[in-house]
Protein backbone atom coordinates (compact mmCIF):
# COMPACT_ATOMS: atom_id res chain seq x y z
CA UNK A 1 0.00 0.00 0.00
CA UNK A 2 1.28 3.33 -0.74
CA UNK A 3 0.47 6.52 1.23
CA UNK A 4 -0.57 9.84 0.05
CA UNK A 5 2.05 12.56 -0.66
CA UNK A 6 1.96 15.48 2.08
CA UNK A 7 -0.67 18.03 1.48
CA UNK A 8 0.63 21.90 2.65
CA UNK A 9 -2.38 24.05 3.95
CA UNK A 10 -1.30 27.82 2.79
CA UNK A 11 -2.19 30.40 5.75
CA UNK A 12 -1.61 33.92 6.22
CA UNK A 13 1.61 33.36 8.59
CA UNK A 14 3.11 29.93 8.05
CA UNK A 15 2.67 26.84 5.66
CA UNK A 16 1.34 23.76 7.94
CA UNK A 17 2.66 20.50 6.02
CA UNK A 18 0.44 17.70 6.65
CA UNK A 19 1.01 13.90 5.98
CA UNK A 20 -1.74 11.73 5.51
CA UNK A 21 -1.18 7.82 6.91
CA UNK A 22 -4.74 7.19 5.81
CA UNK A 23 -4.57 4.75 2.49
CA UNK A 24 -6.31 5.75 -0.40
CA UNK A 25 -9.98 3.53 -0.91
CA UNK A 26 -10.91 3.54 -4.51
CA UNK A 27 -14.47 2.76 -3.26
CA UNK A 28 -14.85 5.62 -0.88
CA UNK A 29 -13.50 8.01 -3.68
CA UNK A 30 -16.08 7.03 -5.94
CA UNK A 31 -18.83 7.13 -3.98
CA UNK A 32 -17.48 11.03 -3.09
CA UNK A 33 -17.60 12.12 -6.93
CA UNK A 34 -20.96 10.59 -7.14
CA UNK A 35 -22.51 12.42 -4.64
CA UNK A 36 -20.70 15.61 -6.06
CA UNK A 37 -22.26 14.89 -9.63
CA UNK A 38 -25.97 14.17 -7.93
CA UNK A 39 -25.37 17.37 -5.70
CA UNK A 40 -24.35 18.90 -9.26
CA UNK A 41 -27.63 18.84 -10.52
CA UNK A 42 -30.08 21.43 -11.17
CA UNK A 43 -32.80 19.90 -8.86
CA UNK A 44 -30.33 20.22 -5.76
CA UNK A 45 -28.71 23.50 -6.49
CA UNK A 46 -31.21 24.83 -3.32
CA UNK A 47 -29.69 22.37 -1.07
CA UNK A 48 -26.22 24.00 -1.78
CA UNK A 49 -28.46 27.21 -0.93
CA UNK A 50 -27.40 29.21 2.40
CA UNK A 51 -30.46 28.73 5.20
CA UNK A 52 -30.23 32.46 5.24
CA UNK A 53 -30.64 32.81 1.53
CA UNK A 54 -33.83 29.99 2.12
CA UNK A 55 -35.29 32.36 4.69
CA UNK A 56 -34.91 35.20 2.82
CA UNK A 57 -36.83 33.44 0.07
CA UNK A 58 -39.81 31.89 2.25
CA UNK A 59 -40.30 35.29 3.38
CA UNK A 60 -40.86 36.91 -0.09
CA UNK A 61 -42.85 34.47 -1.21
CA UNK A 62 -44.83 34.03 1.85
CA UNK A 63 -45.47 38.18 1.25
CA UNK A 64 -46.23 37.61 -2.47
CA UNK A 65 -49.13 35.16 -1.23
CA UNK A 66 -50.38 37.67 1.07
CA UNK A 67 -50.53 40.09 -1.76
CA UNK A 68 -52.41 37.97 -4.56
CA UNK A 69 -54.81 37.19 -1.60
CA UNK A 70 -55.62 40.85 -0.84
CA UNK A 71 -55.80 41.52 -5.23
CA UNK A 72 -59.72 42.01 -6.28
CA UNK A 73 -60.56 38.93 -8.83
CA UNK A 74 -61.74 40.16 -12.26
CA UNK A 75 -65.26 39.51 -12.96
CA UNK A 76 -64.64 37.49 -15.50
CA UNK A 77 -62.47 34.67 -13.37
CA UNK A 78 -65.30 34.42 -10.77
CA UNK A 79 -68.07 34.11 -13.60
CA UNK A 80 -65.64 30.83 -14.94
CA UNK A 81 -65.36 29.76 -11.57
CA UNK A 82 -68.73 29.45 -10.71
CA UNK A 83 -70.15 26.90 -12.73
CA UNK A 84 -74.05 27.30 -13.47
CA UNK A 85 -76.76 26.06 -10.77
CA UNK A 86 -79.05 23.40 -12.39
CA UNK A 87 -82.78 23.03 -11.99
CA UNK A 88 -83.43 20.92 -9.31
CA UNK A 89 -85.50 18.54 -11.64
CA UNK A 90 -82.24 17.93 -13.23
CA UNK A 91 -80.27 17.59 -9.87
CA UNK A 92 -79.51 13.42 -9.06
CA UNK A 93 -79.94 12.85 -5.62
CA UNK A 94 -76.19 11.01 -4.68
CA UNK A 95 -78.16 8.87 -1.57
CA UNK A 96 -81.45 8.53 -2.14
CA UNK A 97 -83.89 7.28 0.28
CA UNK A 98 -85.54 3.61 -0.49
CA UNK A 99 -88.74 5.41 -0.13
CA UNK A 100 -87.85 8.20 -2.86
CA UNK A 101 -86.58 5.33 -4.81
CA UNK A 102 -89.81 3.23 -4.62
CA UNK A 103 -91.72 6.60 -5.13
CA UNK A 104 -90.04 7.20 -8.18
CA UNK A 105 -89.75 3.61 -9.87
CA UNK A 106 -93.96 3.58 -9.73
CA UNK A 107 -93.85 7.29 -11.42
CA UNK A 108 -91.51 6.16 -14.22
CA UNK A 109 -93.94 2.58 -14.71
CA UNK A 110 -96.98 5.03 -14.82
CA UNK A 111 -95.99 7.26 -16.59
CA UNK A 112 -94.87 4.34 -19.23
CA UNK A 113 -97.79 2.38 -18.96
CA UNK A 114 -99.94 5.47 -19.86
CA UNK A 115 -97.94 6.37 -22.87
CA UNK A 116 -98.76 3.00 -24.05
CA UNK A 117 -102.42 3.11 -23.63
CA UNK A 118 -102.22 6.60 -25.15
CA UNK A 119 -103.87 4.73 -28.36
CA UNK A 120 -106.76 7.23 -28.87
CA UNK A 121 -104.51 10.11 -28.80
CA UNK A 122 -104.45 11.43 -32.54
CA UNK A 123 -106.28 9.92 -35.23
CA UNK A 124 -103.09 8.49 -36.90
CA UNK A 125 -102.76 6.52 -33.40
CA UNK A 126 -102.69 2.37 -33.59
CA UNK A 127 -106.98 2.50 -32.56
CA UNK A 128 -107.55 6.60 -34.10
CA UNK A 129 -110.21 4.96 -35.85
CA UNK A 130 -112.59 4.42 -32.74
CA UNK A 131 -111.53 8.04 -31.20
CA UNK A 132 -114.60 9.41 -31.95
CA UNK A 133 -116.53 6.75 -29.86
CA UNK A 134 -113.95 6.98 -26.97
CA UNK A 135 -114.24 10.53 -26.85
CA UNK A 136 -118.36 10.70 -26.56
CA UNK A 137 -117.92 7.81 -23.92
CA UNK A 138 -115.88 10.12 -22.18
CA UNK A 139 -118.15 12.86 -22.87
CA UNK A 140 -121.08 11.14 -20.89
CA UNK A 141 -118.73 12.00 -17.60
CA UNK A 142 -118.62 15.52 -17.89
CA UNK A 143 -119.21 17.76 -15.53
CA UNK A 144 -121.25 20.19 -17.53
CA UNK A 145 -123.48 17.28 -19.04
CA UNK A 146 -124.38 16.14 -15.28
CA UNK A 147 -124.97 19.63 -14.05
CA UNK A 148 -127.11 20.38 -17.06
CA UNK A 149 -128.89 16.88 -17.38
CA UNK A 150 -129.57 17.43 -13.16
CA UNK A 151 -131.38 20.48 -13.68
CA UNK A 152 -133.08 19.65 -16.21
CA UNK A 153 -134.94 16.61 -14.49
CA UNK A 154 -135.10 19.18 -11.86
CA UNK A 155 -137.52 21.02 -13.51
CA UNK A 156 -139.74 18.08 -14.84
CA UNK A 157 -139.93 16.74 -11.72
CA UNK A 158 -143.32 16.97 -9.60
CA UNK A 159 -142.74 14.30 -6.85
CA UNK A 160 -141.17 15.71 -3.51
CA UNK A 161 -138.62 12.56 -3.16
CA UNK A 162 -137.79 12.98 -6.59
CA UNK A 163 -136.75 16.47 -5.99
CA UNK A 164 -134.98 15.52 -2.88
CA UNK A 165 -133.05 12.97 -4.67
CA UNK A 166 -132.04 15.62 -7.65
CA UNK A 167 -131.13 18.42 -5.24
CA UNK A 168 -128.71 16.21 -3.32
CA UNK A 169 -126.88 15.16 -6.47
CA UNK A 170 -126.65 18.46 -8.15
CA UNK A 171 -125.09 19.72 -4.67
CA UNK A 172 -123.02 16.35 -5.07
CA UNK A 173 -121.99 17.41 -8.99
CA UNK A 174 -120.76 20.76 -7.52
CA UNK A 175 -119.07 19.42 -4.66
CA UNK A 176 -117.18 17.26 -6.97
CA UNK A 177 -116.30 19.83 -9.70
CA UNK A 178 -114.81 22.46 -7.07
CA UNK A 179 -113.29 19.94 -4.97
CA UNK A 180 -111.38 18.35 -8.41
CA UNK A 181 -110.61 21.74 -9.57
CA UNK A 182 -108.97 22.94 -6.18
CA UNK A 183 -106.92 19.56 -6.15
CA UNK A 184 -105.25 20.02 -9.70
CA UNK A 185 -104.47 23.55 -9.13
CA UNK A 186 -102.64 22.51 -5.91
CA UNK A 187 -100.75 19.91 -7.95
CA UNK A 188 -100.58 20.38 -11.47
CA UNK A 189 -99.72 17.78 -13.18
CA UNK A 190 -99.70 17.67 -16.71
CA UNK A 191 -100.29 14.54 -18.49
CA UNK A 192 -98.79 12.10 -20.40
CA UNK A 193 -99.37 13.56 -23.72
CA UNK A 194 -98.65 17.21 -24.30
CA UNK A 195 -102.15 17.69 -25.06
CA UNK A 196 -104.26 21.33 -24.30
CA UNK A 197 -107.44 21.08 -22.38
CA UNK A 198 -110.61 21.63 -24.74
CA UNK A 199 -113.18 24.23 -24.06
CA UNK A 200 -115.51 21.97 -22.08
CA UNK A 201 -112.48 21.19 -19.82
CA UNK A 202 -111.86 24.39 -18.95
CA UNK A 203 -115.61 25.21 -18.59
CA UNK A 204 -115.68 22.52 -15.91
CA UNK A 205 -112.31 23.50 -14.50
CA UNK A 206 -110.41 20.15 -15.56
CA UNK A 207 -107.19 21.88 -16.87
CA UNK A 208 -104.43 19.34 -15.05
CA UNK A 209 -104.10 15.42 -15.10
CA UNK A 210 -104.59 14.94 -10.96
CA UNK A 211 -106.82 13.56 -10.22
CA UNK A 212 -108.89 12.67 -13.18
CA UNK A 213 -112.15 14.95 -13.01
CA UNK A 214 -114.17 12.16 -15.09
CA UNK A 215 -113.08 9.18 -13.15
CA UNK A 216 -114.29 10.81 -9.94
CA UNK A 217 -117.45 12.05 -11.14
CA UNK A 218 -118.33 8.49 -13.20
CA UNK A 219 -117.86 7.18 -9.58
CA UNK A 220 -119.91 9.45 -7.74
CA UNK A 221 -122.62 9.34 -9.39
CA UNK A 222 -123.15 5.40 -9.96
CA UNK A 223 -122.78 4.87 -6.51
CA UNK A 224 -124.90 7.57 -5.96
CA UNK A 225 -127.72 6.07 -8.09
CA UNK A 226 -127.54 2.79 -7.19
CA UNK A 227 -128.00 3.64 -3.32
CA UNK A 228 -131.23 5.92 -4.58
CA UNK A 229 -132.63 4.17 -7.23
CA UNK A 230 -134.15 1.22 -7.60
CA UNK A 231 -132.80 -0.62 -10.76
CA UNK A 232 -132.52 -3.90 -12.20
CA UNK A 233 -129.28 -6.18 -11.98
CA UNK A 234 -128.36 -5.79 -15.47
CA UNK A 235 -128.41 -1.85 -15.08
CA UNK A 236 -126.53 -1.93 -12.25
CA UNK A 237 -124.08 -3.96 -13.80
CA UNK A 238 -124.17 -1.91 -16.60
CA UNK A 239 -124.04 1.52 -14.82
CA UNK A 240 -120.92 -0.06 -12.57
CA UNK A 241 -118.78 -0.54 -16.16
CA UNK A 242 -119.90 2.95 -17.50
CA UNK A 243 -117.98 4.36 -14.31
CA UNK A 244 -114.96 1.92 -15.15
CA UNK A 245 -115.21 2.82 -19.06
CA UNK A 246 -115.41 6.22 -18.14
CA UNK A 247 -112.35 6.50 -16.50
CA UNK A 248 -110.49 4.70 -18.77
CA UNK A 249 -111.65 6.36 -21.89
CA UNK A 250 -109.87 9.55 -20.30
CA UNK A 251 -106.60 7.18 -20.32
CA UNK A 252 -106.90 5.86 -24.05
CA UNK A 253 -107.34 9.97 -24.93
CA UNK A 254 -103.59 10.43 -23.26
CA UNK A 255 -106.11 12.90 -20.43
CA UNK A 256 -104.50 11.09 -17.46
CA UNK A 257 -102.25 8.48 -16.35
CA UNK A 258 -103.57 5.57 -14.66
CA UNK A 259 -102.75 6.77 -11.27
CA UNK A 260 -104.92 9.81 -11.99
CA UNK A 261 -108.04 7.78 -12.71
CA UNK A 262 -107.66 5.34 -9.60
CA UNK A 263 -107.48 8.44 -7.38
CA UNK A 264 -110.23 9.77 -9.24
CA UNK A 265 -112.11 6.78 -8.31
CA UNK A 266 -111.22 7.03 -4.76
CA UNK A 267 -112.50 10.43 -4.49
CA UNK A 268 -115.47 10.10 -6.10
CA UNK A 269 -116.28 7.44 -3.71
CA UNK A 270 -115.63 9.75 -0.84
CA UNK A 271 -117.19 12.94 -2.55
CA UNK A 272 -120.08 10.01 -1.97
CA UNK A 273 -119.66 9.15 1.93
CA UNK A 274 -119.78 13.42 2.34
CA UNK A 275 -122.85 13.82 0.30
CA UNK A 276 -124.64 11.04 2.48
CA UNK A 277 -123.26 12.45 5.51
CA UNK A 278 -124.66 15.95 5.03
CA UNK A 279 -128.17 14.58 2.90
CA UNK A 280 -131.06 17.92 2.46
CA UNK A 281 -134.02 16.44 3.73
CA UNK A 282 -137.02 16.91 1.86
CA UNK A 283 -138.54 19.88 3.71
CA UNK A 284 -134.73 21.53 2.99
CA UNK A 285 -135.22 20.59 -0.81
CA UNK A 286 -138.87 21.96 -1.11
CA UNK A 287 -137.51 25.08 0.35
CA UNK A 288 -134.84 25.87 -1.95
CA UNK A 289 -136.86 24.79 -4.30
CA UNK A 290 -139.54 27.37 -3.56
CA UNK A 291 -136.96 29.95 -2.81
CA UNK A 292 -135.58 29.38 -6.44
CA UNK A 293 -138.75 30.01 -7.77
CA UNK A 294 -139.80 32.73 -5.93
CA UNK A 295 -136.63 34.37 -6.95
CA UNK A 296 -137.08 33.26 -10.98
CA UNK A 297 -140.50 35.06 -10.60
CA UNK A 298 -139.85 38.03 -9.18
CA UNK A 299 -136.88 38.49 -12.21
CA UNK A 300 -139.24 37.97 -14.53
């Protein structure tokens, strides 16, 4: 082994010679010019940095922060940061209750199933060719055609339970008519075909789809008559699948879903229960029906 040649440290007075006894490890040396190359690179130049020189640095650029925090944004980066709000109909809820699930799985299959039987809509529709029946089926629920037909066997009448019996169901026809019209104004829904309301509807206030106005009053008024009329089992029968046809004519015209009509049904049967819960007696029909006259005679 051979040892290193004297090394001679220059200083401002004397010259220190210095002899190294330490041999010379090829290993070591290379591992010292490595870590001089990697320390070399641009990517560690800071680490040869002073800490004052670091300091010095955090500082500035802890004050430039400070300063692009205080700076107004221009209007136009905060109109591209904010992105736009959506309607909330097209808003997806990200956990969804199993009851707004269920909720909305039966809306979807209605609203399907109703498209489907949407087969009266237009004449060009798969049955357009038997609209025009559907459409006077569903013309023998109207409001206006029960009012009208009501006071007309109003005025023929000449029997006191007669009377009594017609009073109570034209109360009954308005009852349901107002009571239909305040419920589809609350909810308005439309229905399943983007159809306008005809002039008759909106005579008899049945602008929106909930609940079906026809449905309710089909029902209504055959339970109504079979509870005050005496009628053979084939009418009843057939006045029972008038109601149903009724209601479901209103469908096949893409009027209503089919949720629609079965709380149209349900309503009319309770418009039903509140008419025979608050019945006019006779003596309360006869004197309406004298104080209408006496009024109609006194205009005239």
């Amino acid at each position: 082994m051979h040892d290193k040649p004297p090394v001679s440290i220059n200083c401002a007075e004397n010259t220190i010679q210095l002899k190294c006894t330490m041999p010379l490890i090829p290993s070591l040396s290379r591992a010292k010019d490595r870590s001089s190359s990697v320390l070399g690179r641009p990517e560690f130049l800071s680490l040869n940095q002073p800490l004052r020189n670091s300091r010095a640095s955090r500082r500035t650029n802890h004050w430039r922060t400070h300063q692009c925090e205080n700076l107004p944004e221009p209007e136009s980066t905060k109109e591209r940061k904010e992105p736009p709000r959506l309607p909330d109909e097209d808003c997806m809820l990200l956990n969804p209750s199993f009851k707004g699930i269920a909720i909305n799985s039966l809306l979807a299959i209605d609203i399907c199933l109703s498209k489907r039987l949407g087969v009266c809509v237009h004449t060009s529709s798969s049955w357009g060719s038997v609209r025009t029946v559907v459409a006077l089926l569903a013309l023998t629920g109207h409001g206006m055609t029960w009012i009208c037909g009501t006071l007309v066997c109003l005025v023929q009448s000449n029997t006191p339970a007669g009377q009594e019996v017609l009073i109570n169901l034209l109360i009954a026809l308005v009852l349901d008519v107002l009571t239909v019209a305040g419920v589809q104004n609350l909810v308005r829904r439309k229905g399943p075909w983007d159809i306008s309301p005809g002039f008759l509807d909106c005579v008899a206030l049945d602008t929106y789809s909930f609940p079906a106005a026809h449905a309710s009053r089909a029902a209504m008024v055959s339970k109504f008559l079979l509870s005050h009329l005496v009628l053979a089992v084939p009418l009843r029968v057939l006045l029972v699948l008038w109601a149903f046809l009724v209601g479901v004519s209103r469908v096949l015209l893409g009027q209503h879903h089919l949720t629609d009509t079965a709380c149209g049904f349900a309503l009319g049967f309770l418009h039903f229960r509140l008419m025979e819960s608050v019945w006019l007696s006779s003596s309360a029909c006869q004197t309406l029906i004298s104080m209408g006259t006496f009024s109609w005679g006194s205009s005239n």
